[in-house]
Protein backbone atom coordinates (compact mmCIF):
# COMPACT_ATOMS: atom_id res chain seq x y z
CA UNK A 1 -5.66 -9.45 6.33
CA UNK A 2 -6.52 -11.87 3.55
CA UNK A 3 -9.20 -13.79 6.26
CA UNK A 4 -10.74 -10.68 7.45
CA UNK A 5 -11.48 -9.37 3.69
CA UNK A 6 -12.59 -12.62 2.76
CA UNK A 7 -14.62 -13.38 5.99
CA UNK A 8 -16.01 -9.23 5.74
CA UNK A 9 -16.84 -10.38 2.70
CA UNK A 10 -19.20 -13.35 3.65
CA UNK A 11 -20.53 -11.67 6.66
CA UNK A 12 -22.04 -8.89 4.20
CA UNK A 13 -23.57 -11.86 1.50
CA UNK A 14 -24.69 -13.36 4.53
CA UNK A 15 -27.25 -10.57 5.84
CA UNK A 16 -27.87 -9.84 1.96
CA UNK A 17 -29.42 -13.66 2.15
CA UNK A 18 -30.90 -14.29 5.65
CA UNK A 19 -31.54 -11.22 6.70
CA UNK A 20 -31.45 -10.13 10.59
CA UNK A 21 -31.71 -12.78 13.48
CA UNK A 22 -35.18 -12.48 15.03
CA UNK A 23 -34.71 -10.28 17.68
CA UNK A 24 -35.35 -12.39 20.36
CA UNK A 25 -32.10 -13.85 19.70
CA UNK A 26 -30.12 -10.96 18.14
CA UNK A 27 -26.85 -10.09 20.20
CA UNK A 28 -27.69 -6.46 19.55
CA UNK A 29 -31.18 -6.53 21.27
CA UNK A 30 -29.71 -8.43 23.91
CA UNK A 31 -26.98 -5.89 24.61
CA UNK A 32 -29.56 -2.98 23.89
CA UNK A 33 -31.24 -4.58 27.05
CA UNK A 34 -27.99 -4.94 29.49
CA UNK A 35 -26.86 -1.64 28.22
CA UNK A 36 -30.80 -0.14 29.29
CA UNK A 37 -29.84 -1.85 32.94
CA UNK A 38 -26.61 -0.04 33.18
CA UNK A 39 -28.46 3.09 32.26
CA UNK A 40 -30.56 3.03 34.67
CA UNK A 41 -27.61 1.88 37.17
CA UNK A 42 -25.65 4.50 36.52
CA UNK A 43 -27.70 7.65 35.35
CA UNK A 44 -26.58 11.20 36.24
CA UNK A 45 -26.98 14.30 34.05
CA UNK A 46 -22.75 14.12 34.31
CA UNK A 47 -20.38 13.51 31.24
CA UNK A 48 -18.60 11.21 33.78
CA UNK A 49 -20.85 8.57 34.43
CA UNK A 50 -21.63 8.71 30.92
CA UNK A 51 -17.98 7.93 29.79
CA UNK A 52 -18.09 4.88 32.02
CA UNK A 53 -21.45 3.46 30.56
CA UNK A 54 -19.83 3.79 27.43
CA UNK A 55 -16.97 2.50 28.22
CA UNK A 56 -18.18 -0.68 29.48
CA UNK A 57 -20.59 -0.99 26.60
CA UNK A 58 -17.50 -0.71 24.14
CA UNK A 59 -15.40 -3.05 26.41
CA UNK A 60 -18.81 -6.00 26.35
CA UNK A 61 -18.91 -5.68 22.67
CA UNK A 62 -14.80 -6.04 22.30
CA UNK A 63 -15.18 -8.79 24.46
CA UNK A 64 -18.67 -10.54 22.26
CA UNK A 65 -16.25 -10.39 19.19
CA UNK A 66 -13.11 -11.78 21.02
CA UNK A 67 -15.27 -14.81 22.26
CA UNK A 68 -17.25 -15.32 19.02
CA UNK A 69 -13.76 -15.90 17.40
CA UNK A 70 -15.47 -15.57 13.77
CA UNK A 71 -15.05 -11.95 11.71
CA UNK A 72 -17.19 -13.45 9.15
CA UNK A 73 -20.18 -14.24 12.31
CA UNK A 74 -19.51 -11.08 13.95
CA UNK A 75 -19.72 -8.94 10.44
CA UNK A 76 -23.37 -10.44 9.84
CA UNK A 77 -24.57 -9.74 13.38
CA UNK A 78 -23.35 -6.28 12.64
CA UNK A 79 -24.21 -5.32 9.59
CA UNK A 80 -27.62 -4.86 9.16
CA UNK A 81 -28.02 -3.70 5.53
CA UNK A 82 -30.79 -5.47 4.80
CA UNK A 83 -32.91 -4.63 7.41
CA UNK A 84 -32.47 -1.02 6.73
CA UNK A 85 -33.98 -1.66 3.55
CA UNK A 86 -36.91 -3.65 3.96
CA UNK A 87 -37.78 -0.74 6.46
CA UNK A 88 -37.61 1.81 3.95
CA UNK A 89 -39.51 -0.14 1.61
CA UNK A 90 -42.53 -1.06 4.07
CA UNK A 91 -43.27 2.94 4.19
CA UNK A 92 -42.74 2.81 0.63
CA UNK A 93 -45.43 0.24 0.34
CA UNK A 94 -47.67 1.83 2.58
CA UNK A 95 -47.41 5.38 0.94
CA UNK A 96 -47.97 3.75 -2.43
CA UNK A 97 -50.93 2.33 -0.90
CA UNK A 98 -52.29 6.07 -0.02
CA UNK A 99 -51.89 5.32 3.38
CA UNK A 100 -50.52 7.99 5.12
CA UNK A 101 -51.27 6.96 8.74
CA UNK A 102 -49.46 3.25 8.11
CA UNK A 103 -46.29 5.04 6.78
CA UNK A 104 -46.94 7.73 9.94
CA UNK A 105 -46.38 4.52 11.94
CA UNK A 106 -43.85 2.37 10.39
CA UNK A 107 -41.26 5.59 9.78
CA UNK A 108 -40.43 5.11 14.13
CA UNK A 109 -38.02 2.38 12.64
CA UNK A 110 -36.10 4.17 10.24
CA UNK A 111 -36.02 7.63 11.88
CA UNK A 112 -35.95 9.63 15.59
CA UNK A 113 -38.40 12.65 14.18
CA UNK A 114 -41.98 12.89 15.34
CA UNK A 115 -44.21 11.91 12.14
CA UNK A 116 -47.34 12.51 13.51
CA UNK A 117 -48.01 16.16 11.65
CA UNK A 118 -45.09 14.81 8.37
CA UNK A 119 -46.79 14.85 4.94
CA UNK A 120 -45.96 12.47 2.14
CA UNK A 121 -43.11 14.51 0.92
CA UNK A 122 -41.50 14.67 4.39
CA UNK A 123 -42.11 10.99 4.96
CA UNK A 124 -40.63 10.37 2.08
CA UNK A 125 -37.29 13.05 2.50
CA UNK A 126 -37.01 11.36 6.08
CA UNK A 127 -36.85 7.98 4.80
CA UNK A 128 -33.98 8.61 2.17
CA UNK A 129 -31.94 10.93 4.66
CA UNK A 130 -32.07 7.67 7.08
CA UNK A 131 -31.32 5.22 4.29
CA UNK A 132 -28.24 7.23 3.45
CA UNK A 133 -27.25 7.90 6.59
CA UNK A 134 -27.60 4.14 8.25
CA UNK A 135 -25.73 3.17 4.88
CA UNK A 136 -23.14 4.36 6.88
CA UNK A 137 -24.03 3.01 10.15
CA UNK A 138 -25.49 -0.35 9.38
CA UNK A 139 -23.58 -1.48 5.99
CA UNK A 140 -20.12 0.63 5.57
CA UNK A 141 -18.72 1.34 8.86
CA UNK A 142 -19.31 -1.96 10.21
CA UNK A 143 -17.44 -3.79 7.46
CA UNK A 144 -14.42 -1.50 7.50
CA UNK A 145 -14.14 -2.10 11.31
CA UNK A 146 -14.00 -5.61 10.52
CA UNK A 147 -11.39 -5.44 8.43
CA UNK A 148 -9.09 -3.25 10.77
CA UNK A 149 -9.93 -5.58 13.64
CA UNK A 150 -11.69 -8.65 12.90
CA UNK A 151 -14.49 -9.44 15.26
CA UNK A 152 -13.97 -7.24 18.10
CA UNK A 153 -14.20 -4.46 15.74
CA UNK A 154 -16.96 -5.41 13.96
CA UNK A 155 -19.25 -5.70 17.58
CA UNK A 156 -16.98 -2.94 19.61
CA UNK A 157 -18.15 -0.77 16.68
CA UNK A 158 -22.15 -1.93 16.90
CA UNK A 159 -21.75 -1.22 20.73
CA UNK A 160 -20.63 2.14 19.94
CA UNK A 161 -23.14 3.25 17.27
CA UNK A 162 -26.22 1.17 19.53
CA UNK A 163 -25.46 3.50 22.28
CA UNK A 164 -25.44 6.44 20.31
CA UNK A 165 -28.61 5.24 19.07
CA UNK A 166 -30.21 4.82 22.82
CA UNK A 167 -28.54 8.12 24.80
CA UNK A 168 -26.75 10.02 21.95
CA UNK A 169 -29.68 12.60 22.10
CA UNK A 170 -29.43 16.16 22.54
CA UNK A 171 -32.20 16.10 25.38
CA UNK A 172 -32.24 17.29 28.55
CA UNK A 173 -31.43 13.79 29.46
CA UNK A 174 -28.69 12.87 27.16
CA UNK A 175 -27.11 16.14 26.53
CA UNK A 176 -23.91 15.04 29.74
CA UNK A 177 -24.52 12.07 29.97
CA UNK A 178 -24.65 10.79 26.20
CA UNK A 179 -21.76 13.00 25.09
CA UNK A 180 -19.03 10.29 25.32
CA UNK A 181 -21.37 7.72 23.25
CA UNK A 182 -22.08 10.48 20.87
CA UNK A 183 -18.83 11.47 20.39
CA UNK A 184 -17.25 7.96 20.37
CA UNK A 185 -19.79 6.97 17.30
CA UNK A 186 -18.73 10.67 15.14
CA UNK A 187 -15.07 9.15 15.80
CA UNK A 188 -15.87 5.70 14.39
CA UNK A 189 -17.98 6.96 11.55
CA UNK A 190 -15.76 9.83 10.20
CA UNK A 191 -13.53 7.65 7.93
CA UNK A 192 -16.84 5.30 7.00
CA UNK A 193 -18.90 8.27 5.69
CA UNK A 194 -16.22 9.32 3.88
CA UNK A 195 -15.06 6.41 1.90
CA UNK A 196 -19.21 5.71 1.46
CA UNK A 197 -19.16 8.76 -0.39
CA UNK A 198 -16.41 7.25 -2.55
CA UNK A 199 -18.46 4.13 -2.95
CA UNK A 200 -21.37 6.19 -4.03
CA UNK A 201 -19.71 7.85 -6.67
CA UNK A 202 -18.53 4.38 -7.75
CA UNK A 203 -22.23 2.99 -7.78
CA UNK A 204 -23.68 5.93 -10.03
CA UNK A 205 -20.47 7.08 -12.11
CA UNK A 206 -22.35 9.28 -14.16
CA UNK A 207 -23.35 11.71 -11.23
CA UNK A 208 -19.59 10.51 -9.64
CA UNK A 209 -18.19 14.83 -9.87
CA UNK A 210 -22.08 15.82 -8.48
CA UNK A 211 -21.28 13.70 -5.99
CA UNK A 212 -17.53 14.94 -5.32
CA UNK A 213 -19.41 18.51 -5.73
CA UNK A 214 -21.82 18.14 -3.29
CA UNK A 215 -20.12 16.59 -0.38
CA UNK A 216 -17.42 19.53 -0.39
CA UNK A 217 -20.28 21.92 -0.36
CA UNK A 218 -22.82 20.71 1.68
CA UNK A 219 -21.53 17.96 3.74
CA UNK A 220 -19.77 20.25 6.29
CA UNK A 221 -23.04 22.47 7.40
CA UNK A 222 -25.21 19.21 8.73
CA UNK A 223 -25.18 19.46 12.27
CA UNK A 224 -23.72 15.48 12.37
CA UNK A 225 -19.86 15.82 11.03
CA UNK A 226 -20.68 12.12 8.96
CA UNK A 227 -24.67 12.15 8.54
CA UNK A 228 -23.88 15.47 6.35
CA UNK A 229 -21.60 13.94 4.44
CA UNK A 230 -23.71 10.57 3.24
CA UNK A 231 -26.83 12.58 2.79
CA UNK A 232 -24.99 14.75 0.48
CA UNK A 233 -24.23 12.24 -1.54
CA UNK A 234 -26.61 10.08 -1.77
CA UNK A 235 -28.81 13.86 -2.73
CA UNK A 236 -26.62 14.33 -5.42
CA UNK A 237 -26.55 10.82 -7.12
CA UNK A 238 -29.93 10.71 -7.00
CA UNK A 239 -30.33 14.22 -8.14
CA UNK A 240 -32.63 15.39 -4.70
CA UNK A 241 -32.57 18.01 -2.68
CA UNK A 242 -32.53 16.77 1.16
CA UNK A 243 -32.60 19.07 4.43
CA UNK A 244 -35.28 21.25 6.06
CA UNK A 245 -37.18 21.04 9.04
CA UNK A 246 -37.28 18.23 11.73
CA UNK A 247 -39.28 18.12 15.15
CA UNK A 248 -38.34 15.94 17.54
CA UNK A 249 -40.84 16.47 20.16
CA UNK A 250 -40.86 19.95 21.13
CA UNK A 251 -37.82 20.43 19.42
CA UNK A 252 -37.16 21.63 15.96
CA UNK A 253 -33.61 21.60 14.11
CA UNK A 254 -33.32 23.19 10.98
CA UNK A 255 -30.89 20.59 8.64
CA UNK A 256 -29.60 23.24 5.62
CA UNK A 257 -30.23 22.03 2.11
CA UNK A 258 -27.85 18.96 0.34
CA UNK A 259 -27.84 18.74 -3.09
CA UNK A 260 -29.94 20.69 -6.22
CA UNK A 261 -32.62 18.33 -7.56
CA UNK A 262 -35.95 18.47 -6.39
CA UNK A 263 -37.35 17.40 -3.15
CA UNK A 264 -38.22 13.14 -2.62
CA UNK A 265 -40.53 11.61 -3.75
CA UNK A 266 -42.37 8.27 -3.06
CA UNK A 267 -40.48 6.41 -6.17
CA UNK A 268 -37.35 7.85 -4.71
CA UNK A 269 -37.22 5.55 -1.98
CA UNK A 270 -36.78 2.48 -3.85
CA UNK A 271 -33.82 4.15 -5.78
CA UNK A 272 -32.25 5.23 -2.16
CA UNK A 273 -32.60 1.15 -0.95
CA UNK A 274 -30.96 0.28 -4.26
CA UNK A 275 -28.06 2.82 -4.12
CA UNK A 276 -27.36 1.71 -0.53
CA UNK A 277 -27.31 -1.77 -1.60
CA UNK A 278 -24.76 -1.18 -4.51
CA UNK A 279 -22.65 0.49 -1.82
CA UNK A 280 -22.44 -2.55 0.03
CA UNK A 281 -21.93 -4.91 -2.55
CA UNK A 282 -18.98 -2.61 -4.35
CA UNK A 283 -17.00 -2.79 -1.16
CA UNK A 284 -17.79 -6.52 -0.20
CA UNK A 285 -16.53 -7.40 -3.85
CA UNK A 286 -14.01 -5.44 -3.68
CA UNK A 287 -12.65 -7.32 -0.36
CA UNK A 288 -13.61 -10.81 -1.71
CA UNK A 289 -11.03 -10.28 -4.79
CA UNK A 290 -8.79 -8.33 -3.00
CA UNK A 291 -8.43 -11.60 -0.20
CA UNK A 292 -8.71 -13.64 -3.14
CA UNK A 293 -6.08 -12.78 -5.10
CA UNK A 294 -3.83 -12.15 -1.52
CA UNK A 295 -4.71 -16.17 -0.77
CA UNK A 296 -3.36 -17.25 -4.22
CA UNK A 297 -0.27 -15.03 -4.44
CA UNK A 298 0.80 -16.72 -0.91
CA UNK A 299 0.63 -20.05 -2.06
CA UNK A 300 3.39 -21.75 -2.21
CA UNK A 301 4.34 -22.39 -5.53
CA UNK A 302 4.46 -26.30 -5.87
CA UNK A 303 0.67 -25.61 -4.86
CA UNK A 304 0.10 -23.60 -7.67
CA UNK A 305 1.20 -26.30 -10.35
């Protein structure tokens, strides 16, 4: 335990500081593309073949962190924190720039929604619903699953959530035959959305029983059982309201309100990237003392003198 905190720990500072590998060489493109091959492989509107593609897919990331034999390696190929926010702050730029079309463009990265027809203020709620939602996915999650179990957790749990990223759709498509990928990634993200709630409260004290407040009430009615509960609280520490309409193609869902400020605006971005960051840092500090302070109590004494 004190080796996965501590290498957890240095996986996170390590994205924080380099950033993602380019993606021709990222592991997670690379299994994006075997796991697009299997797809097409194995394809059937049936929940059947789809719990066998993601099966395999969890059993070739397992295997990636078995091999890689490094929980600090396999945390910074997973975690992807800083990524998430240079993407929210290029549509951030471009919107500050007036440039509605550029941010029209560049929210594809962040977000599934169609932005073609989305106006500032709906570029600008969909970019802090994804940044509090992939603070989850890309940051939180992917850190605790280190920590249970090392490497293999760390990439089993990137398998999971990149395949609920690629077929976890409720399309005509997806609706059978992503069900097991969708369902596997709302069981590896329940306990991760929850104790990023808990971190979010920790990073903004002052709104800490808003926070508390708004999770109980609104988390539960967001169609995703751990989207609903991030968004809530990152609307309440930043005093927002999130929710509303989003197309997605030819389909519209209606997300019920989170929160009781106002809507986003484009300065509300940059205080969603920071309170996702803050997130991330509270927990990796709190795993670098915690293996810390484990390492030295385990010393043997005549060490210690």
């Amino acid at each position: 335990m004190v080796s996965r905190t501590l290498s957890t720990a240095i996986g996170f500072i390590a994205d924080r500081a380099l950033g993602e590998p380019t993606r021709t060489l990222h592991p997670v493109a690379t299994f994006g593309t075997a796991m697009g091959r299997l797809e097409r492989r194995l394809y059937a509107p049936s929940r059947s073949r789809g719990a066998g593609y993601a099966a395999a897919g969890v059993a070739l990331g397992v295997t990636a962190g078995q091999l890689g034999r490094s929980t600090a390696l396999a945390t910074y190929i997973a975690v992807a924190g800083r990524a998430l926010g240079e993407a929210a702050q290029a549509v951030d730029a471009a919107l500050r720039d007036d440039d509605l079309d550029a941010a029209r463009r560049l929210l594809p990265a962040l977000v599934g929604r169609d932005p073609s027809q989305l106006d500032e203020k709906e570029i600008c709620r969909a970019v802090v619903e994804s940044v509090a939602e992939n603070t989850v996915d890309a940051v939180i999650a992917p850190m605790l699953w280190a920590v249970l179990a090392r490497g293999p957790g760390a990439l089993g749990y990137r398998a999971v959530n990149t395949m609920d990223a690629m077929v976890g759709y409720r399309s005509d498509r997806y609706r059978e035959f992503g069900w097991s990928a969708a369902r596997l990634d709302d069981l590896a993200n329940w306990i991760p959305a929850r104790f990023t709630a808990a971190l979010v409260a920790a990073a903004r004290p002052s709104r800490a029983v808003a926070v508390a407040r708004a999770v109980r009430r609104d988390g539960g009615a967001h169609p995703s059982p751990n989207a609903g509960v991030a968004e809530a609280a990152f609307a309440a520490a930043l005093g927002l309201r999130l929710g509303g309409g989003n197309r997605y193609g030819d389909r519209v869902e209606l997300r019920p309100p989170s929160g009781e400020g106002r809507p986003p605006e484009a300065g509300d971005i940059g205080r969603a990237v920071r309170l996702s960051r803050d997130t991330g840092i509270i927990l990796a500090a709190l795993l670098f003392v915690h293996g810390a302070a484990t390492s030295i109590r385990r010393r043997p004494r005549a060490e210690l003198r």
